[in-house]
N, C-alpha and C. Protein backbone atom coordinates (compact mmCIF):
# COMPACT_ATOMS: atom_id res chain seq x y z
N UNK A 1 -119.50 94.92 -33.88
CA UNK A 1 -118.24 94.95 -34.61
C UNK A 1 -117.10 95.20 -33.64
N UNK A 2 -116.28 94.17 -34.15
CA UNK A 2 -114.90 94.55 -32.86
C UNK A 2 -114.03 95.76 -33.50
N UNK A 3 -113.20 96.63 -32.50
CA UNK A 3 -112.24 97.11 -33.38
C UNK A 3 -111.00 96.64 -33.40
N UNK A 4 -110.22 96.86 -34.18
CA UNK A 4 -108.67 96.35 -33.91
C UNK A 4 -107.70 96.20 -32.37
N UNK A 5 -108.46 97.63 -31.92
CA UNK A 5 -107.55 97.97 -30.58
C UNK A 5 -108.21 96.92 -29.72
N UNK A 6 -109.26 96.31 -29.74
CA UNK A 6 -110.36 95.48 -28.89
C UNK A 6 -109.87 94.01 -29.00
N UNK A 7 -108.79 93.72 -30.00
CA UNK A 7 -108.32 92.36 -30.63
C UNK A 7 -107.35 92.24 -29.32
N UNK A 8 -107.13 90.97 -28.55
CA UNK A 8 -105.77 90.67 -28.23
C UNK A 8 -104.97 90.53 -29.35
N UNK A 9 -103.83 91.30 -28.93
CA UNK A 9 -102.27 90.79 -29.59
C UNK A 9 -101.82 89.77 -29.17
N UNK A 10 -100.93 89.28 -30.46
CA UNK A 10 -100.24 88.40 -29.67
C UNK A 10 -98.64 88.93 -29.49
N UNK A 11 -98.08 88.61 -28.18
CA UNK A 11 -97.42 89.49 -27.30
C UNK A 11 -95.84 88.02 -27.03
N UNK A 12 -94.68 89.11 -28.11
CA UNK A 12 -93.12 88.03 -27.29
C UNK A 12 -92.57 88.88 -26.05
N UNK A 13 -92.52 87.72 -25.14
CA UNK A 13 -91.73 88.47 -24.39
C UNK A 13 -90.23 88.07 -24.47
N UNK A 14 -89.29 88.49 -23.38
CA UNK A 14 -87.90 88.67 -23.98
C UNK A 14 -87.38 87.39 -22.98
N UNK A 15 -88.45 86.85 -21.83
CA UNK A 15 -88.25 85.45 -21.13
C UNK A 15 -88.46 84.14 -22.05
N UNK A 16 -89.40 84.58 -23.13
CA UNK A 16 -89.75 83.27 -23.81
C UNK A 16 -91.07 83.09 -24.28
N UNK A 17 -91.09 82.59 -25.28
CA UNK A 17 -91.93 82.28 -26.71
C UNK A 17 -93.68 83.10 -26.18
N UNK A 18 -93.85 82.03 -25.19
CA UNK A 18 -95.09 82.31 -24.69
C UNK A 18 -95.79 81.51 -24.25
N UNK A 19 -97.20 81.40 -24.05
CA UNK A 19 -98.00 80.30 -23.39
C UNK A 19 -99.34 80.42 -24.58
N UNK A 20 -99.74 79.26 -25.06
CA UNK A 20 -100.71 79.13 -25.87
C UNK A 20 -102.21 79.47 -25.06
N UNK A 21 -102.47 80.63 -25.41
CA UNK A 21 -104.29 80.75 -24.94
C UNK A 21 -105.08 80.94 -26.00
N UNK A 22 -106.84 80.19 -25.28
CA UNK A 22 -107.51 80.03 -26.63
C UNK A 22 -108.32 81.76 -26.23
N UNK A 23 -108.63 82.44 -26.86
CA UNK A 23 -109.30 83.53 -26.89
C UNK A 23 -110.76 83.16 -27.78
N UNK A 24 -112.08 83.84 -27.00
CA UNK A 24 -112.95 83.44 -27.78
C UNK A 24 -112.94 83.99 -29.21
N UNK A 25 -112.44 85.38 -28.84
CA UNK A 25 -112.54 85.85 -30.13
C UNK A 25 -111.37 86.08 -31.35
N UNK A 26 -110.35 85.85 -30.75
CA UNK A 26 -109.03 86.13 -31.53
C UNK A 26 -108.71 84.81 -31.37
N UNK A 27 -109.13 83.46 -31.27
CA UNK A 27 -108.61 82.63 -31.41
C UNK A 27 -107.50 81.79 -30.51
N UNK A 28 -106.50 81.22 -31.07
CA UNK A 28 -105.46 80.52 -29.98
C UNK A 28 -104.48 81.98 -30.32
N UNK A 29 -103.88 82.23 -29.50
CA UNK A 29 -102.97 83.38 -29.13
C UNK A 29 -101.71 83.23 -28.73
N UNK A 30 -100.78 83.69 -28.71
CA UNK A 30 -99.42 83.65 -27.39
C UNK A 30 -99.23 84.60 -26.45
N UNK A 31 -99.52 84.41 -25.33
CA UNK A 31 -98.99 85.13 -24.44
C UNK A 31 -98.15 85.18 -23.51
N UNK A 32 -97.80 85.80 -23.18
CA UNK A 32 -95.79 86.04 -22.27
C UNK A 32 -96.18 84.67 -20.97
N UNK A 33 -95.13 84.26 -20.81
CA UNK A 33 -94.49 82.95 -19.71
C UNK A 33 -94.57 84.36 -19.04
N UNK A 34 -94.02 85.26 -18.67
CA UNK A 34 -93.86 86.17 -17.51
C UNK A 34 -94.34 87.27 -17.94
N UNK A 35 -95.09 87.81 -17.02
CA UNK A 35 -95.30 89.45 -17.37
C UNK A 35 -96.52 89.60 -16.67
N UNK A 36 -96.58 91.46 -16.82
CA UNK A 36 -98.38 91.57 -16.21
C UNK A 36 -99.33 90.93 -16.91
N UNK A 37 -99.05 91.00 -18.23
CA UNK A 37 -100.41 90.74 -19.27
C UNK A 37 -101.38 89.00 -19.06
N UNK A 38 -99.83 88.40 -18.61
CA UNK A 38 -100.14 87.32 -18.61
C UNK A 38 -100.53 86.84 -17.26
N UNK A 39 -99.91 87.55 -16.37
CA UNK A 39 -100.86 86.92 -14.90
C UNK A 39 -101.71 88.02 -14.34
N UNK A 40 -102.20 88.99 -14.55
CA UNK A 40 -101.89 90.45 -13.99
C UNK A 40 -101.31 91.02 -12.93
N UNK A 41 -101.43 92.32 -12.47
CA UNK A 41 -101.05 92.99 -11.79
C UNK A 41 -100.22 92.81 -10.62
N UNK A 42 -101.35 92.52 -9.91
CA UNK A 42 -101.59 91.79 -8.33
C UNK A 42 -100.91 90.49 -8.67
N UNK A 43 -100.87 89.36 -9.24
CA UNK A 43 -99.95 88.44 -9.36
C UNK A 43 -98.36 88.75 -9.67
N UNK A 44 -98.37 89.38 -10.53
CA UNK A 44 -96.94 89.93 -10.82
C UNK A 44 -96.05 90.23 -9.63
N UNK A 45 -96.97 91.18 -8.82
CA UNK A 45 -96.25 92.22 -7.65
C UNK A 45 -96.13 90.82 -6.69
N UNK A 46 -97.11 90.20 -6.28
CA UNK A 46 -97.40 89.52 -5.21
C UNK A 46 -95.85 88.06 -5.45
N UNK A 47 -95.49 88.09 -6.80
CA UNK A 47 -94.26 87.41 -6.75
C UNK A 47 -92.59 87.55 -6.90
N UNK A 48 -93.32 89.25 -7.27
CA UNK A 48 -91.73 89.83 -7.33
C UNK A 48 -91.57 90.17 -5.78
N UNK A 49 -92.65 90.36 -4.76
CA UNK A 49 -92.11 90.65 -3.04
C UNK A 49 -92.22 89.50 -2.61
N UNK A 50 -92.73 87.83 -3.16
CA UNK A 50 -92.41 86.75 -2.56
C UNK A 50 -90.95 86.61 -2.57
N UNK A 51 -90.22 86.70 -3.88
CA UNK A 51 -88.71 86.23 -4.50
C UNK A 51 -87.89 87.58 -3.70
N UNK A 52 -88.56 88.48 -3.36
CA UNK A 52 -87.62 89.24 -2.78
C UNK A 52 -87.37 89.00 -1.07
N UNK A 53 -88.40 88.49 -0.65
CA UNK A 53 -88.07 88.38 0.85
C UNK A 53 -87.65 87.08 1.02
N UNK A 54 -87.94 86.20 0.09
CA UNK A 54 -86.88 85.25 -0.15
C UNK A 54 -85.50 85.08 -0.18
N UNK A 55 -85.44 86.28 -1.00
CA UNK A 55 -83.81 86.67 -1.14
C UNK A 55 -83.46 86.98 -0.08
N UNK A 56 -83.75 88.18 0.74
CA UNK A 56 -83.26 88.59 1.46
C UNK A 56 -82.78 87.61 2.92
N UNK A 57 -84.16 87.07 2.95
CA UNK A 57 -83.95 86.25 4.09
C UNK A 57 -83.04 84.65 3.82
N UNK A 58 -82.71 84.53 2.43
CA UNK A 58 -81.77 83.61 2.31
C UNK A 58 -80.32 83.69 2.31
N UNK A 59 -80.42 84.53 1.97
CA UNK A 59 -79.14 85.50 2.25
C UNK A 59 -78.51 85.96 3.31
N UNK A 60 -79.28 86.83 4.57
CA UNK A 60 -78.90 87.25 5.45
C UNK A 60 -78.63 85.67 6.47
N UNK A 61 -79.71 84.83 6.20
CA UNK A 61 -79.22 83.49 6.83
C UNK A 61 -78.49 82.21 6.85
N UNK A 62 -77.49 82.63 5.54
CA UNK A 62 -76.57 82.01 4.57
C UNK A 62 -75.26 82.00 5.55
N UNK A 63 -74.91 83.24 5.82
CA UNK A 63 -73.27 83.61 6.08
C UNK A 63 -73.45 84.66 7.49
N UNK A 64 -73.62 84.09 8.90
CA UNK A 64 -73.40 84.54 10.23
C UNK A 64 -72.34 85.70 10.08
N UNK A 65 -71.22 84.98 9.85
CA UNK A 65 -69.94 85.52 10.12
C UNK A 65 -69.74 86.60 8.98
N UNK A 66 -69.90 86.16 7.84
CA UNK A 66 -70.09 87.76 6.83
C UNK A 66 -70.76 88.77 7.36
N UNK A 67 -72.16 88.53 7.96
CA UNK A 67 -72.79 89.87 7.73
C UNK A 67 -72.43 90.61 9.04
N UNK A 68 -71.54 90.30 10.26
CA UNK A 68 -71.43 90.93 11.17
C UNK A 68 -69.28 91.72 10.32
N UNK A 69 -69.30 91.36 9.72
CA UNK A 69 -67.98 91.64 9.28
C UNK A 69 -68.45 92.59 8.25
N UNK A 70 -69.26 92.38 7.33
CA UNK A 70 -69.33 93.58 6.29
C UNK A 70 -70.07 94.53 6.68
N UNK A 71 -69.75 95.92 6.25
CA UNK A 71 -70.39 97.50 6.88
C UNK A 71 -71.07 97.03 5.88
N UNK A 72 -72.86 97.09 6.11
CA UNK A 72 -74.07 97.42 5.79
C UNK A 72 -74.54 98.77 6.53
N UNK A 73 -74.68 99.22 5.22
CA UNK A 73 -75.50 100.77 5.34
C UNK A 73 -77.08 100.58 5.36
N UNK A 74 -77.81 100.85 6.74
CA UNK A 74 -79.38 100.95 6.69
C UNK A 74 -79.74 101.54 7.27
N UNK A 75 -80.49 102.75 7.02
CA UNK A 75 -80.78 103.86 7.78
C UNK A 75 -82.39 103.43 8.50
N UNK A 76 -81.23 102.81 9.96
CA UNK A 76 -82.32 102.69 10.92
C UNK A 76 -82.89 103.59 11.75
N UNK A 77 -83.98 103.42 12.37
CA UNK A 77 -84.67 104.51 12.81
C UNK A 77 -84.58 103.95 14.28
N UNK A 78 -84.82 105.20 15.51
CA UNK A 78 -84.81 105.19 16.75
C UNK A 78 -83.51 104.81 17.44
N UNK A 79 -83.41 104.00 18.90
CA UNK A 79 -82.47 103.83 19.18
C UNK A 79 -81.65 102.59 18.75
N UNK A 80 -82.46 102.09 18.00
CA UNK A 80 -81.25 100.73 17.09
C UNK A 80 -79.63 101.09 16.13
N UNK A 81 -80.33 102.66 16.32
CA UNK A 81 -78.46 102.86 15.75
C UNK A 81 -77.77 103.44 16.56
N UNK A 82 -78.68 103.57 17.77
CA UNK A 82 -77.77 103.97 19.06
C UNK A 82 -76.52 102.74 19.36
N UNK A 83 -75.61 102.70 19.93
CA UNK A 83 -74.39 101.75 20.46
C UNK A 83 -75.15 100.99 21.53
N UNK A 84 -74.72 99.71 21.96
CA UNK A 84 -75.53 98.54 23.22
C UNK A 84 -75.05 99.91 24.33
N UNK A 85 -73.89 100.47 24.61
CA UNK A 85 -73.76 101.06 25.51
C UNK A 85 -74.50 102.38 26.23
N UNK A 86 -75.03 102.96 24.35
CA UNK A 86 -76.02 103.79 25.16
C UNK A 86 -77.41 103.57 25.25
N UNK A 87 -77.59 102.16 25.15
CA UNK A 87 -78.93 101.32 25.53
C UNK A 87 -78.77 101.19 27.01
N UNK A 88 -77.83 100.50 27.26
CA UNK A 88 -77.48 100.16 28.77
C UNK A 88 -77.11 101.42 29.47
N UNK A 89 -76.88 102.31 29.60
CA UNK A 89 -76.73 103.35 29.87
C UNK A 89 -77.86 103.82 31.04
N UNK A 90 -78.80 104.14 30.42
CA UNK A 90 -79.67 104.17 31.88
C UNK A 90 -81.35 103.67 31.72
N UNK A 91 -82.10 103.48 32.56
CA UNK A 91 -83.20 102.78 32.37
C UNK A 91 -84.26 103.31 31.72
N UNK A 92 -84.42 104.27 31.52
CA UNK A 92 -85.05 104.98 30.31
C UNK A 92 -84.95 104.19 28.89
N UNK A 93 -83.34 104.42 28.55
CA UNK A 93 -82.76 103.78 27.28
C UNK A 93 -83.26 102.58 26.96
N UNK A 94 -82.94 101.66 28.33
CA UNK A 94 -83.23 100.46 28.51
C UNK A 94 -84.72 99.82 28.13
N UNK A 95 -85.54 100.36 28.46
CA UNK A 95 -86.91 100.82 28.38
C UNK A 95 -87.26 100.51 26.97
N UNK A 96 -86.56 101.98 26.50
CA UNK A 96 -86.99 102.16 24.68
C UNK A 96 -86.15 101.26 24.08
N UNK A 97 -85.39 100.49 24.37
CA UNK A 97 -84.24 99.41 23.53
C UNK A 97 -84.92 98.12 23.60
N UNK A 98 -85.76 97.87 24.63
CA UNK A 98 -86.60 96.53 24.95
C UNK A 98 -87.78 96.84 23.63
N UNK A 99 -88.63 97.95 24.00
CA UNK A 99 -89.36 98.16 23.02
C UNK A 99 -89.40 97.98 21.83
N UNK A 100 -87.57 98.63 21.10
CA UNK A 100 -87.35 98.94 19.48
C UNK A 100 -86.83 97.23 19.55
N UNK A 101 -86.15 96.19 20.52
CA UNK A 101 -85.98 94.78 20.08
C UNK A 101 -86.99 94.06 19.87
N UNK A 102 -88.46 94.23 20.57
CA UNK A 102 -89.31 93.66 20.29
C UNK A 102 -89.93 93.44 18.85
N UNK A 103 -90.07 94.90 18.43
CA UNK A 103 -90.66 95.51 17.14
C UNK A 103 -89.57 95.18 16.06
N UNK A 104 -88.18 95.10 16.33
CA UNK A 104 -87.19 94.62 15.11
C UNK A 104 -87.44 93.39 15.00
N UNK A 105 -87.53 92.50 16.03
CA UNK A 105 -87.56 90.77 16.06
C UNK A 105 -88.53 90.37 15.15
N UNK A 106 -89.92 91.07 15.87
CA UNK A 106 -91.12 90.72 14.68
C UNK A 106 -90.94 91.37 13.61
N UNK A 107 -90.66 92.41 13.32
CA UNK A 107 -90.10 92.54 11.61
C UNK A 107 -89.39 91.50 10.79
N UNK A 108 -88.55 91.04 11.69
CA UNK A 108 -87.77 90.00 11.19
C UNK A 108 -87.97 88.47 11.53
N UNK A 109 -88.85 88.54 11.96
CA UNK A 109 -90.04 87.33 11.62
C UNK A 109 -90.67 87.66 10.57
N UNK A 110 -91.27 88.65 10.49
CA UNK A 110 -92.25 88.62 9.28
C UNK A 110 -91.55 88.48 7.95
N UNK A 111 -90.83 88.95 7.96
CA UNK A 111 -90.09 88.61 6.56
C UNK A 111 -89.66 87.18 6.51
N UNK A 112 -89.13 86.41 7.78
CA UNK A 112 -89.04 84.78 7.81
C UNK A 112 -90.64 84.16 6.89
N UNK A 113 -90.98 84.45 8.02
CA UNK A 113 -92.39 83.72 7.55
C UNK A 113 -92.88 84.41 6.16
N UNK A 114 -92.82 85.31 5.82
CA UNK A 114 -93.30 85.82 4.15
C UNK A 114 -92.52 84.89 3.49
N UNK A 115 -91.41 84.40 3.29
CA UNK A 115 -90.12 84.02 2.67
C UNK A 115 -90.13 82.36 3.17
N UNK A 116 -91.03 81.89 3.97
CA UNK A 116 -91.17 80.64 4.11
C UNK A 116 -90.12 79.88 5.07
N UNK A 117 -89.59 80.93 5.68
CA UNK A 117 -88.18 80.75 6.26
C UNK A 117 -88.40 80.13 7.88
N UNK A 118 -87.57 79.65 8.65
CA UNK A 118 -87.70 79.33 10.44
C UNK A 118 -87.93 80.36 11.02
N UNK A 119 -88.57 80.72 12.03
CA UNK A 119 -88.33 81.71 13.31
C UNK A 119 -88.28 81.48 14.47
N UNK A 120 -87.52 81.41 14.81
CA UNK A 120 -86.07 81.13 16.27
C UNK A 120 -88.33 81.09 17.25
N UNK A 121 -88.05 79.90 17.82
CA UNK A 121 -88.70 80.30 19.05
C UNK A 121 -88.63 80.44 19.97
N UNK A 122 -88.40 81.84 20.47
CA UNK A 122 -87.78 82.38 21.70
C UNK A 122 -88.75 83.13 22.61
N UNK A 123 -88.88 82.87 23.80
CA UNK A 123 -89.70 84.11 24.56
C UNK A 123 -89.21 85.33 24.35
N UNK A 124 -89.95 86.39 25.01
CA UNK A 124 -89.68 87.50 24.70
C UNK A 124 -88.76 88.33 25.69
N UNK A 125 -88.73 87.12 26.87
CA UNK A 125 -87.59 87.72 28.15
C UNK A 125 -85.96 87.00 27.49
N UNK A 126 -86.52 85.92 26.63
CA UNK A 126 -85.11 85.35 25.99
C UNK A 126 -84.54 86.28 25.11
N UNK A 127 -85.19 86.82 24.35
CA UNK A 127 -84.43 87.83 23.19
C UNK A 127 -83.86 88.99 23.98
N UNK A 128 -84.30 89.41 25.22
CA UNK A 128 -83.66 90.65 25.47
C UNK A 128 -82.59 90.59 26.30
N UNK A 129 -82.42 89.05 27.18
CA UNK A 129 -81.39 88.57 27.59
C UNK A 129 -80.23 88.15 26.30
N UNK A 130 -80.59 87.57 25.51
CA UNK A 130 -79.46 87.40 24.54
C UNK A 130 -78.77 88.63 24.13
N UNK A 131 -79.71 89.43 23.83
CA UNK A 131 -78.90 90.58 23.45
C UNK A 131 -78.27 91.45 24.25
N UNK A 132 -78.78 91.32 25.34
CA UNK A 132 -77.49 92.21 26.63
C UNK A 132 -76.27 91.41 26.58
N UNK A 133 -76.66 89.72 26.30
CA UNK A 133 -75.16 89.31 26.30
C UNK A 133 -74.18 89.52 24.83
N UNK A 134 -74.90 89.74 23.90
CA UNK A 134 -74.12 90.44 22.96
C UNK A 134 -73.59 91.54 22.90
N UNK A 135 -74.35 92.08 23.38
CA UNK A 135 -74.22 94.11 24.02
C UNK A 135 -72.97 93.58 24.87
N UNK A 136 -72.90 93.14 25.71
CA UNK A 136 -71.99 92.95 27.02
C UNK A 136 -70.40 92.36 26.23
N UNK A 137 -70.60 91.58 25.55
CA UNK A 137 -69.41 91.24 24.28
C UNK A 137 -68.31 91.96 23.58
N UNK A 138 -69.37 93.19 22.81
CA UNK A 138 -69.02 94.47 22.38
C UNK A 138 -70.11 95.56 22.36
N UNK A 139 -69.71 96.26 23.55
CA UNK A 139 -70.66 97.47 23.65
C UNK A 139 -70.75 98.56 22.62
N UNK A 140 -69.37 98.66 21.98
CA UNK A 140 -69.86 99.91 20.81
C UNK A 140 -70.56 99.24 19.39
N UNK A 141 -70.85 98.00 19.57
CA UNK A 141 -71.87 97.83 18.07
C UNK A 141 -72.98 98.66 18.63
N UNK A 142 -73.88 98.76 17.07
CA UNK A 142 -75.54 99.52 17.56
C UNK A 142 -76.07 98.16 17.91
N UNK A 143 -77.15 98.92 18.37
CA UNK A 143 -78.27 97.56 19.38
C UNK A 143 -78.59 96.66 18.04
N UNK A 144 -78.78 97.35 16.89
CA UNK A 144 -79.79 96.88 15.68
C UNK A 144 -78.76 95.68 15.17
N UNK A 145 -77.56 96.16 15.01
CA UNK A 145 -76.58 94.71 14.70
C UNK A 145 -76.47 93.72 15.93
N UNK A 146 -77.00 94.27 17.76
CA UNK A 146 -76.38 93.02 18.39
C UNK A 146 -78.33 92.37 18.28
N UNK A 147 -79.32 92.68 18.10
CA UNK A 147 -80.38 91.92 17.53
C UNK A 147 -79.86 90.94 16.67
N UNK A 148 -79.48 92.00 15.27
CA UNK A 148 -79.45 91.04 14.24
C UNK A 148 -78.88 89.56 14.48
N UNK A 149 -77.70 89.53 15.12
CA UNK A 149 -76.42 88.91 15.54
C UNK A 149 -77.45 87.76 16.42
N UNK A 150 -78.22 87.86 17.45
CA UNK A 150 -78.77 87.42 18.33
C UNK A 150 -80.30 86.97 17.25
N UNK A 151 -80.86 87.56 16.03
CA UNK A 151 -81.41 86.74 15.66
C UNK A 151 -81.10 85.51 15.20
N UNK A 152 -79.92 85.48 14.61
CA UNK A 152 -79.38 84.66 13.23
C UNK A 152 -79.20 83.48 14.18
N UNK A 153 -78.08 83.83 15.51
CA UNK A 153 -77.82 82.63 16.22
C UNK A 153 -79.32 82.02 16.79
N UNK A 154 -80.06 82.36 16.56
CA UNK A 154 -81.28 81.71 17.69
C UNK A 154 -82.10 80.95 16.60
N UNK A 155 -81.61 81.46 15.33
CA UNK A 155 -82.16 80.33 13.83
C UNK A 155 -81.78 78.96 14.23
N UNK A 156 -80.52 78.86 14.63
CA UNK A 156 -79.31 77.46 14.36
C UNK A 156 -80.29 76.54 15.36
């Protein structure tokens, strides 16, 4: 004997009508165009962080010249919110600034490639030369904006 709670419902969601499924036991049903119920869990999540690194990375690679003009607040970690100047500063700095560009670049690859997006193919002696010449441009940006700056151009 089934019980009630054991029945699928049939379920509106607020995207739309639904999708016709046959259930063996409850018959043809409706269930949500979007939602957990209808794809589960792990599908759900796995497309709300596809559409999001999508976003992001369509976005940040939309408008060069905006995003070095608008104050973005991101509480970066290490010396990427240090200034190019106190990267260049002395070889120590220099050291840990090669390091934290390496590890930002591939971050920001990975989100390219999650997001289906290009990634600049650059050696790894190329990215740290570009960015001294951005550093060298304007020394009081942080290192993390003359990356950013030095990723976007190495998209084009």
């Amino acid at each position: 004997m089934i019980e009630r709670s054991m029945a699928p419902r049939t379920l509106r969601a607020s995207f739309g009508s639904g999708i016709p499924v046959d259930d063996p036991i409850a018959g043809l049903t409706r269930q949500p165009t979007f939602g957990v119920q209808a794809r589960g869990d792990s599908m759900t999540l796995w497309m709300m962080k596809r559409s999001l690194f999508a976003s992001i990375a369509f976005g940040a690679s939309v408008c060069l010249a905006s995003a070095q003009d608008a104050k973005v607040s991101v509480e970066m970690i290490g010396i990427g919110s240090m200034s190019c100047a106190h990267w260049r500063s002395t070889e120590e700095h220099r050291l840990e600034g090669t390091v934290w560009i390496h590890g930002f670049w591939t971050g920001l690859n990975y989100v390219a490639a999650a997001s289906d997006q290009t990634q600049p193919k650059t050696s790894m002696s190329s990215i740290v030369a570009e960015v001294e010449k951005a550093c060298a441009r304007k020394a009081s940006q942080t290192l993390a904006s003359a990356v950013w700056t030095t990723y976007l151009g190495a998209k084009r």
